[in-house]
PDB file of N, CA and C in Angstrom:
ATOM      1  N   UNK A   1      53.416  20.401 -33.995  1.00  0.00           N
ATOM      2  CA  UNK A   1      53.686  20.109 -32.620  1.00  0.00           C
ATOM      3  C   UNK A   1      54.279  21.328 -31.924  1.00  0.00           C
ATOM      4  N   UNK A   2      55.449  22.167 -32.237  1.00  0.00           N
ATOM      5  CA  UNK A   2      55.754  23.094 -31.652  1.00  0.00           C
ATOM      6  C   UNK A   2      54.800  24.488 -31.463  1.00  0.00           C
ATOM      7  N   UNK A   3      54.021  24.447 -32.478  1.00  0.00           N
ATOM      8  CA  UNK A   3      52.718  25.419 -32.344  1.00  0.00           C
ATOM      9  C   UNK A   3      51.595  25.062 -31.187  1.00  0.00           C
ATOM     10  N   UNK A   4      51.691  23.782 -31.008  1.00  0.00           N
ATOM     11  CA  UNK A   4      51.171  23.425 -29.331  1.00  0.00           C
ATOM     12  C   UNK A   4      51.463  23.568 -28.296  1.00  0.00           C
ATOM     13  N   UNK A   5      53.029  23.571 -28.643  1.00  0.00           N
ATOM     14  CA  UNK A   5      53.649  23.517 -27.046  1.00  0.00           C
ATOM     15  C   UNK A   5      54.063  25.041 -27.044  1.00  0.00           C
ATOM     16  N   UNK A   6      54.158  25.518 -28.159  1.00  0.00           N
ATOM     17  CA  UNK A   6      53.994  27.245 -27.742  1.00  0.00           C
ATOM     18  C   UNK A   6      52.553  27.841 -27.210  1.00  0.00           C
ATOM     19  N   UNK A   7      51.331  27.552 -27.763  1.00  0.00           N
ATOM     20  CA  UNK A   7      50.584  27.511 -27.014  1.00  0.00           C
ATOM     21  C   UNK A   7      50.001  27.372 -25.748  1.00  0.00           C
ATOM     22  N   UNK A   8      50.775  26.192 -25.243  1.00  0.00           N
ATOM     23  CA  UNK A   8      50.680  25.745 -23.920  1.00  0.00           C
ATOM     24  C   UNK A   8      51.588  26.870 -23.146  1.00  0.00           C
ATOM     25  N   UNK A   9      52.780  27.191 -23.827  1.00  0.00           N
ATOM     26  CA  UNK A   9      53.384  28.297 -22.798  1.00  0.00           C
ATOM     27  C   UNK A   9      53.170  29.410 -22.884  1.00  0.00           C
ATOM     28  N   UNK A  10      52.236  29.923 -23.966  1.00  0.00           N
ATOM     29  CA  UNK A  10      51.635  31.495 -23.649  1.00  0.00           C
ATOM     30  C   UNK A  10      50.254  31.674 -23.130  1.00  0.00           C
ATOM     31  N   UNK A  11      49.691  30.435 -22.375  1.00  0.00           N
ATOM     32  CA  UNK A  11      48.392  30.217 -22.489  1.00  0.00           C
ATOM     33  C   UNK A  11      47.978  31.039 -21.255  1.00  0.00           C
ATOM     34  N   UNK A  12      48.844  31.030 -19.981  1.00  0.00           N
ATOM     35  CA  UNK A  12      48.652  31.390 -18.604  1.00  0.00           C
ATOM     36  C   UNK A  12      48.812  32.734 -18.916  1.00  0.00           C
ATOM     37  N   UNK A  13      50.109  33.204 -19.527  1.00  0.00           N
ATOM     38  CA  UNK A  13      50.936  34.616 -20.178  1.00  0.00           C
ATOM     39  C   UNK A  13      49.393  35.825 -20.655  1.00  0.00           C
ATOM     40  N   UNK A  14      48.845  34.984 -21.602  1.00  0.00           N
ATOM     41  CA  UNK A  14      48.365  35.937 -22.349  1.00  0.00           C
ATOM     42  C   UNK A  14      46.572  35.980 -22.538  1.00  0.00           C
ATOM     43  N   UNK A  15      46.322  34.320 -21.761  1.00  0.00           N
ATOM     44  CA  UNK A  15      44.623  33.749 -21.484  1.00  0.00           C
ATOM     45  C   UNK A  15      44.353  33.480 -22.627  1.00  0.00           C
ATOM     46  N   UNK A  16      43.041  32.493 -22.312  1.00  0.00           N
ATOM     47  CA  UNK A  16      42.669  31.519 -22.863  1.00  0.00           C
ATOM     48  C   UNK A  16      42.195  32.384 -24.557  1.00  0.00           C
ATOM     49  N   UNK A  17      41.523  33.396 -24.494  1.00  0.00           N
ATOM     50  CA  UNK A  17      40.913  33.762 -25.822  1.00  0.00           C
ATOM     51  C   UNK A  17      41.942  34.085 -26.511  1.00  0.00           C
ATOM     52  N   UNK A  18      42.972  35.025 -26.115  1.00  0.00           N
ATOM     53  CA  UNK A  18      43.985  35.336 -27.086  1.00  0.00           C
ATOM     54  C   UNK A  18      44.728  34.442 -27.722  1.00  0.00           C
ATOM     55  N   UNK A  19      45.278  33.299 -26.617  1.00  0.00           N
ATOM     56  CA  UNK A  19      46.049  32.387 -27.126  1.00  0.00           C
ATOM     57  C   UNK A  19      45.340  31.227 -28.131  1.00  0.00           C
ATOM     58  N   UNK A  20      44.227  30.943 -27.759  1.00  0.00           N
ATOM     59  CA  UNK A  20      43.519  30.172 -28.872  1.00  0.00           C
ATOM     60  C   UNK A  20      42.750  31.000 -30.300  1.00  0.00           C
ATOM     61  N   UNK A  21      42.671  32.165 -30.090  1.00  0.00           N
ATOM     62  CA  UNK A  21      42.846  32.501 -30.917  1.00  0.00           C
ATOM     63  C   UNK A  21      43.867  32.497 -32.289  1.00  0.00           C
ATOM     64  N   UNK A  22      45.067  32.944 -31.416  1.00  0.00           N
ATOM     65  CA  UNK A  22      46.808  33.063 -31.958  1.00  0.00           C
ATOM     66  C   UNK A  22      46.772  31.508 -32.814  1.00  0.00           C
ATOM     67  N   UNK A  23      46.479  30.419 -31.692  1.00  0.00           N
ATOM     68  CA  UNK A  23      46.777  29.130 -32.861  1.00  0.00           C
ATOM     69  C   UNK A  23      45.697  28.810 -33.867  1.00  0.00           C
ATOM     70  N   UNK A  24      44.540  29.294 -33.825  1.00  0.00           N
ATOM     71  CA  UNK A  24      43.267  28.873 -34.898  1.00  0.00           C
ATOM     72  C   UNK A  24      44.328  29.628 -35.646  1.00  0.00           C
ATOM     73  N   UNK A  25      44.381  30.609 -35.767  1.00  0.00           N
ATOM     74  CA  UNK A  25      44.982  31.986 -36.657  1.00  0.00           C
ATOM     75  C   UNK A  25      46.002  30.806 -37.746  1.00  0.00           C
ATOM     76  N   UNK A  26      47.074  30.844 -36.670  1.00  0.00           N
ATOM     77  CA  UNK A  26      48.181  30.090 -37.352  1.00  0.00           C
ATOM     78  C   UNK A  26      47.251  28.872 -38.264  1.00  0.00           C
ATOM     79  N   UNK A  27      46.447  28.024 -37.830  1.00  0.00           N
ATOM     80  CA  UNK A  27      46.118  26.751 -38.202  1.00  0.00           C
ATOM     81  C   UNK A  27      45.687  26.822 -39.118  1.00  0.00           C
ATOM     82  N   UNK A  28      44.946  28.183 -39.638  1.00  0.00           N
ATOM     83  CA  UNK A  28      43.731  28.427 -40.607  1.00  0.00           C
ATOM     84  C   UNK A  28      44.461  28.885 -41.932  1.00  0.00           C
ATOM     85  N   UNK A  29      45.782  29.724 -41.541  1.00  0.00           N
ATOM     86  CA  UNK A  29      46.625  30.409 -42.453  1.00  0.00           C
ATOM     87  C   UNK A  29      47.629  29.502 -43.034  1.00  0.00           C
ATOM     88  N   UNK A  30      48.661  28.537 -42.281  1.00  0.00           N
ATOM     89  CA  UNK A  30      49.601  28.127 -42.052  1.00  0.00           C
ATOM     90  C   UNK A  30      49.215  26.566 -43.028  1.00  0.00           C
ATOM     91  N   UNK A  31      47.910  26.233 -42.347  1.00  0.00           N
ATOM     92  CA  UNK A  31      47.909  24.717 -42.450  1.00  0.00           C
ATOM     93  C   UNK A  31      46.689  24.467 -43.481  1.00  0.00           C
ATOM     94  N   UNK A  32      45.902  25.547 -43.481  1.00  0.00           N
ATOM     95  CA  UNK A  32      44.514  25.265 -44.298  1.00  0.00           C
ATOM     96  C   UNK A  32      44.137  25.902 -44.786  1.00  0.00           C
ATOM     97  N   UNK A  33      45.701  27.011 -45.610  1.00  0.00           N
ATOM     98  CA  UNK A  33      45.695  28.030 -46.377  1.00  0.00           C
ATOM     99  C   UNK A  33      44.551  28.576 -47.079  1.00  0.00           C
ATOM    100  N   UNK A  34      44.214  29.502 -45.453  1.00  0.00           N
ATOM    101  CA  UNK A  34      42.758  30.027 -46.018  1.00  0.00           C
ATOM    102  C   UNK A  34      42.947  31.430 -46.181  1.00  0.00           C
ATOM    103  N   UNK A  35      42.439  32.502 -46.553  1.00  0.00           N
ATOM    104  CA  UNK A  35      42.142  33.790 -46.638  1.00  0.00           C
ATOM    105  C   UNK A  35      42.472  34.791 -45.993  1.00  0.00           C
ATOM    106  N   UNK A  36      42.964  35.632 -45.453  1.00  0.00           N
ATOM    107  CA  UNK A  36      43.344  36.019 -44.279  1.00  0.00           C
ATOM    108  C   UNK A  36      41.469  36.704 -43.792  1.00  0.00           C
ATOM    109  N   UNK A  37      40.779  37.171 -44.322  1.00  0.00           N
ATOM    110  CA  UNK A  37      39.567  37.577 -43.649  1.00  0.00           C
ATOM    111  C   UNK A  37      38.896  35.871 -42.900  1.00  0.00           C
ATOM    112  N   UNK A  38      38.773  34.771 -43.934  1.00  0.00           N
ATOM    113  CA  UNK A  38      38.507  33.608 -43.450  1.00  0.00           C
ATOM    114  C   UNK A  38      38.853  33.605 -42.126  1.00  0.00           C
ATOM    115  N   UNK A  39      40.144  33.262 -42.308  1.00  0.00           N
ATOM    116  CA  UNK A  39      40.921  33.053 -41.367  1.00  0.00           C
ATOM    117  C   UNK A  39      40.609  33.674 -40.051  1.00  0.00           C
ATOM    118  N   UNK A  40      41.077  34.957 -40.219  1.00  0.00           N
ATOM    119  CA  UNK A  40      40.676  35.860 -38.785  1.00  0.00           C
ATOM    120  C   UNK A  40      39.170  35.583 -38.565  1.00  0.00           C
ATOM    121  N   UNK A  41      38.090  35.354 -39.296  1.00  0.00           N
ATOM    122  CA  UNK A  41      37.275  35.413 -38.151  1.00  0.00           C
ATOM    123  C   UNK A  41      36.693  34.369 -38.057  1.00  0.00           C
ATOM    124  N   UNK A  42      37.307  33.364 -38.895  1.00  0.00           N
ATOM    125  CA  UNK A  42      36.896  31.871 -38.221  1.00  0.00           C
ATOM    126  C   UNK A  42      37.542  31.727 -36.678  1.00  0.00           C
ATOM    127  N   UNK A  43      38.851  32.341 -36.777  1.00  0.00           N
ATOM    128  CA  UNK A  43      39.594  32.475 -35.536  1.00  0.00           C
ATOM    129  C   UNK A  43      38.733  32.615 -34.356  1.00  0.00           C
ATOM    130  N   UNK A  44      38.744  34.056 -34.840  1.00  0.00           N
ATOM    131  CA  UNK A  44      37.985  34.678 -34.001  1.00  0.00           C
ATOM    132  C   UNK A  44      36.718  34.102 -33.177  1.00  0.00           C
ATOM    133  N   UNK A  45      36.082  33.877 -34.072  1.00  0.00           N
ATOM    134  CA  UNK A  45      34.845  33.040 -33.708  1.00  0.00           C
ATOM    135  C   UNK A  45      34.905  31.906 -33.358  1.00  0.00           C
ATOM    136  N   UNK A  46      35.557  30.943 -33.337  1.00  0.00           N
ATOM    137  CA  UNK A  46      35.820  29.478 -32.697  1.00  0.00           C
ATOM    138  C   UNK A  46      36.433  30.358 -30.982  1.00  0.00           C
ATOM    139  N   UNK A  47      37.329  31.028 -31.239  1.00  0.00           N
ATOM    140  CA  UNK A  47      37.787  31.042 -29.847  1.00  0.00           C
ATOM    141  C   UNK A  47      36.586  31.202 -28.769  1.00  0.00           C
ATOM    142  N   UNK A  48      36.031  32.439 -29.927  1.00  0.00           N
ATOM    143  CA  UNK A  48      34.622  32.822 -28.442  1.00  0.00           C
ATOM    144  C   UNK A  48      33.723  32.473 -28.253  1.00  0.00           C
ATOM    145  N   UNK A  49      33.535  31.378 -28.885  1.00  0.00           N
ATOM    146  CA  UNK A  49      32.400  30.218 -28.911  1.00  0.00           C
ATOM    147  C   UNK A  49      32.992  28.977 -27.972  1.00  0.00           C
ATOM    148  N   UNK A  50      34.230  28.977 -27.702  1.00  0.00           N
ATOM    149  CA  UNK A  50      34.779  28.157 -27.189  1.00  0.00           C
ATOM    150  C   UNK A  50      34.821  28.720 -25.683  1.00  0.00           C
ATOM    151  N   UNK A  51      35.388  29.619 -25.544  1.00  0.00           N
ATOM    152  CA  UNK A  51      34.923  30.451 -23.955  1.00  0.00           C
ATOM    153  C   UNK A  51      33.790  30.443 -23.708  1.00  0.00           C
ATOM    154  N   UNK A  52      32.496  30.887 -24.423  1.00  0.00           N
ATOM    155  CA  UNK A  52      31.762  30.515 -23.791  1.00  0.00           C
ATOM    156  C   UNK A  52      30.608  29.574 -23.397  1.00  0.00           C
ATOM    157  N   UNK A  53      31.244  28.552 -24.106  1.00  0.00           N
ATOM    158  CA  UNK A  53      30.785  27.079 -23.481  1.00  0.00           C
ATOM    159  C   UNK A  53      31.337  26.721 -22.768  1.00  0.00           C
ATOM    160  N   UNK A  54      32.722  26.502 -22.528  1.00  0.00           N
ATOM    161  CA  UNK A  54      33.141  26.178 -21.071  1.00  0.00           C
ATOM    162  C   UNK A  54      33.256  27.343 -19.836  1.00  0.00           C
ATOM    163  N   UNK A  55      33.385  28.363 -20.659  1.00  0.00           N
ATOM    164  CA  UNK A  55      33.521  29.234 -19.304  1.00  0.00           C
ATOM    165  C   UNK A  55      32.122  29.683 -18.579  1.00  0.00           C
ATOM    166  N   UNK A  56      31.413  30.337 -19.573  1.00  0.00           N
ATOM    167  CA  UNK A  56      29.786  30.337 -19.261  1.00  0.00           C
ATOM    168  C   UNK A  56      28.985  29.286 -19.160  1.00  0.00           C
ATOM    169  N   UNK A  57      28.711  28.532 -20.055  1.00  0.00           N
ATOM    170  CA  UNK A  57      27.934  27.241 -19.634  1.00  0.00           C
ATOM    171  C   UNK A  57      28.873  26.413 -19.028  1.00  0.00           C
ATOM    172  N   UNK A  58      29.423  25.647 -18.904  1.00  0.00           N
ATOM    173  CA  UNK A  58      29.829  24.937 -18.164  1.00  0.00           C
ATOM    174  C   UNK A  58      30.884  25.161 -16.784  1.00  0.00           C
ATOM    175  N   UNK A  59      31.238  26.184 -16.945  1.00  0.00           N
ATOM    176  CA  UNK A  59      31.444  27.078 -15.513  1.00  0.00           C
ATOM    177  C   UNK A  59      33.146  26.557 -15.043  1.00  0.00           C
ATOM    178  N   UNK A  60      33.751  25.845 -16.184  1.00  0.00           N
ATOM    179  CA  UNK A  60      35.377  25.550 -16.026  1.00  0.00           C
ATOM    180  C   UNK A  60      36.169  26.774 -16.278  1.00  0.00           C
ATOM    181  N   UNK A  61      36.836  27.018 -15.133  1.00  0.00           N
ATOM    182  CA  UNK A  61      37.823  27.687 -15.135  1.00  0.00           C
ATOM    183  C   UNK A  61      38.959  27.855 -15.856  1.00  0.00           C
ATOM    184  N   UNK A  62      39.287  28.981 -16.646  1.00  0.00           N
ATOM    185  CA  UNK A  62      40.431  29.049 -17.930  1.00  0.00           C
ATOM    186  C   UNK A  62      41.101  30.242 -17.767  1.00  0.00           C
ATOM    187  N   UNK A  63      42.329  29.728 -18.035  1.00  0.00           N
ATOM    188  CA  UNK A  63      43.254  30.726 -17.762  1.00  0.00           C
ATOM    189  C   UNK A  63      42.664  32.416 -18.167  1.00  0.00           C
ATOM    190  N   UNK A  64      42.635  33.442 -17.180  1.00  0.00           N
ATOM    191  CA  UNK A  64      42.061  34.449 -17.265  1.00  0.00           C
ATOM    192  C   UNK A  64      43.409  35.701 -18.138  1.00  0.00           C
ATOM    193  N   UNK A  65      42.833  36.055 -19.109  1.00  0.00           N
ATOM    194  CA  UNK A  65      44.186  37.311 -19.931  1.00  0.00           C
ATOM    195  C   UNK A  65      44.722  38.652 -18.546  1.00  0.00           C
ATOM    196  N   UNK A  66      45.291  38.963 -18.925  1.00  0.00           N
ATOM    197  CA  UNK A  66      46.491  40.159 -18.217  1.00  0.00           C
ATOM    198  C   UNK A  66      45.792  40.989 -18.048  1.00  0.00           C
ATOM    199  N   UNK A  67      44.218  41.315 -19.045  1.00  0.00           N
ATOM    200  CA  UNK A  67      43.537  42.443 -18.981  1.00  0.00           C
ATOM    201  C   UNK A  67      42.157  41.902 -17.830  1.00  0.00           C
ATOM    202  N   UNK A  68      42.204  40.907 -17.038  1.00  0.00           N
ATOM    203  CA  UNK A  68      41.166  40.392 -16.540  1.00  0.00           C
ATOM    204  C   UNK A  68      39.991  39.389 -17.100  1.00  0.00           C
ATOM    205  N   UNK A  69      40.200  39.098 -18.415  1.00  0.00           N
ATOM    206  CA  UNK A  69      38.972  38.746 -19.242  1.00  0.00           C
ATOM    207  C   UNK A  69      39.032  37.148 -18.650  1.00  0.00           C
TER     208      UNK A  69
END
């Protein structure tokens, strides 16, 4: 639970890919003690598969990162 609600407060901070990234990360390591290569690029890859179905296909607006993304 607190790994959510930290989420929720770095989400605007830091945008949508980084921060969902940050918690797959945690979830994959933490909770479903996987690999750290697993891990990172299951991360990795859920996040940006996740942007761009809602952000590209489906055209919902998500918190944009510090760097513009």
């Amino acid at each position: 639970m607190a790994a959510l609600f930290a989420y929720a407060l770095v989400l605007e901070v830091v945008g949508f890919v980084a921060a969902t990234f940050a918690l797959l990360l945690f979830f994959f390591r933490a909770l479903e003690r996987q690999r750290w290569p697993l891990a990172l690029a299951g991360s990795l890859v859920t996040a940006l598969l996740t942007y761009l179905v809602f952000k590209v296909w489906l055209h919902v607006q998500l918190p944009a990162s510090p760097w513009g993304g």
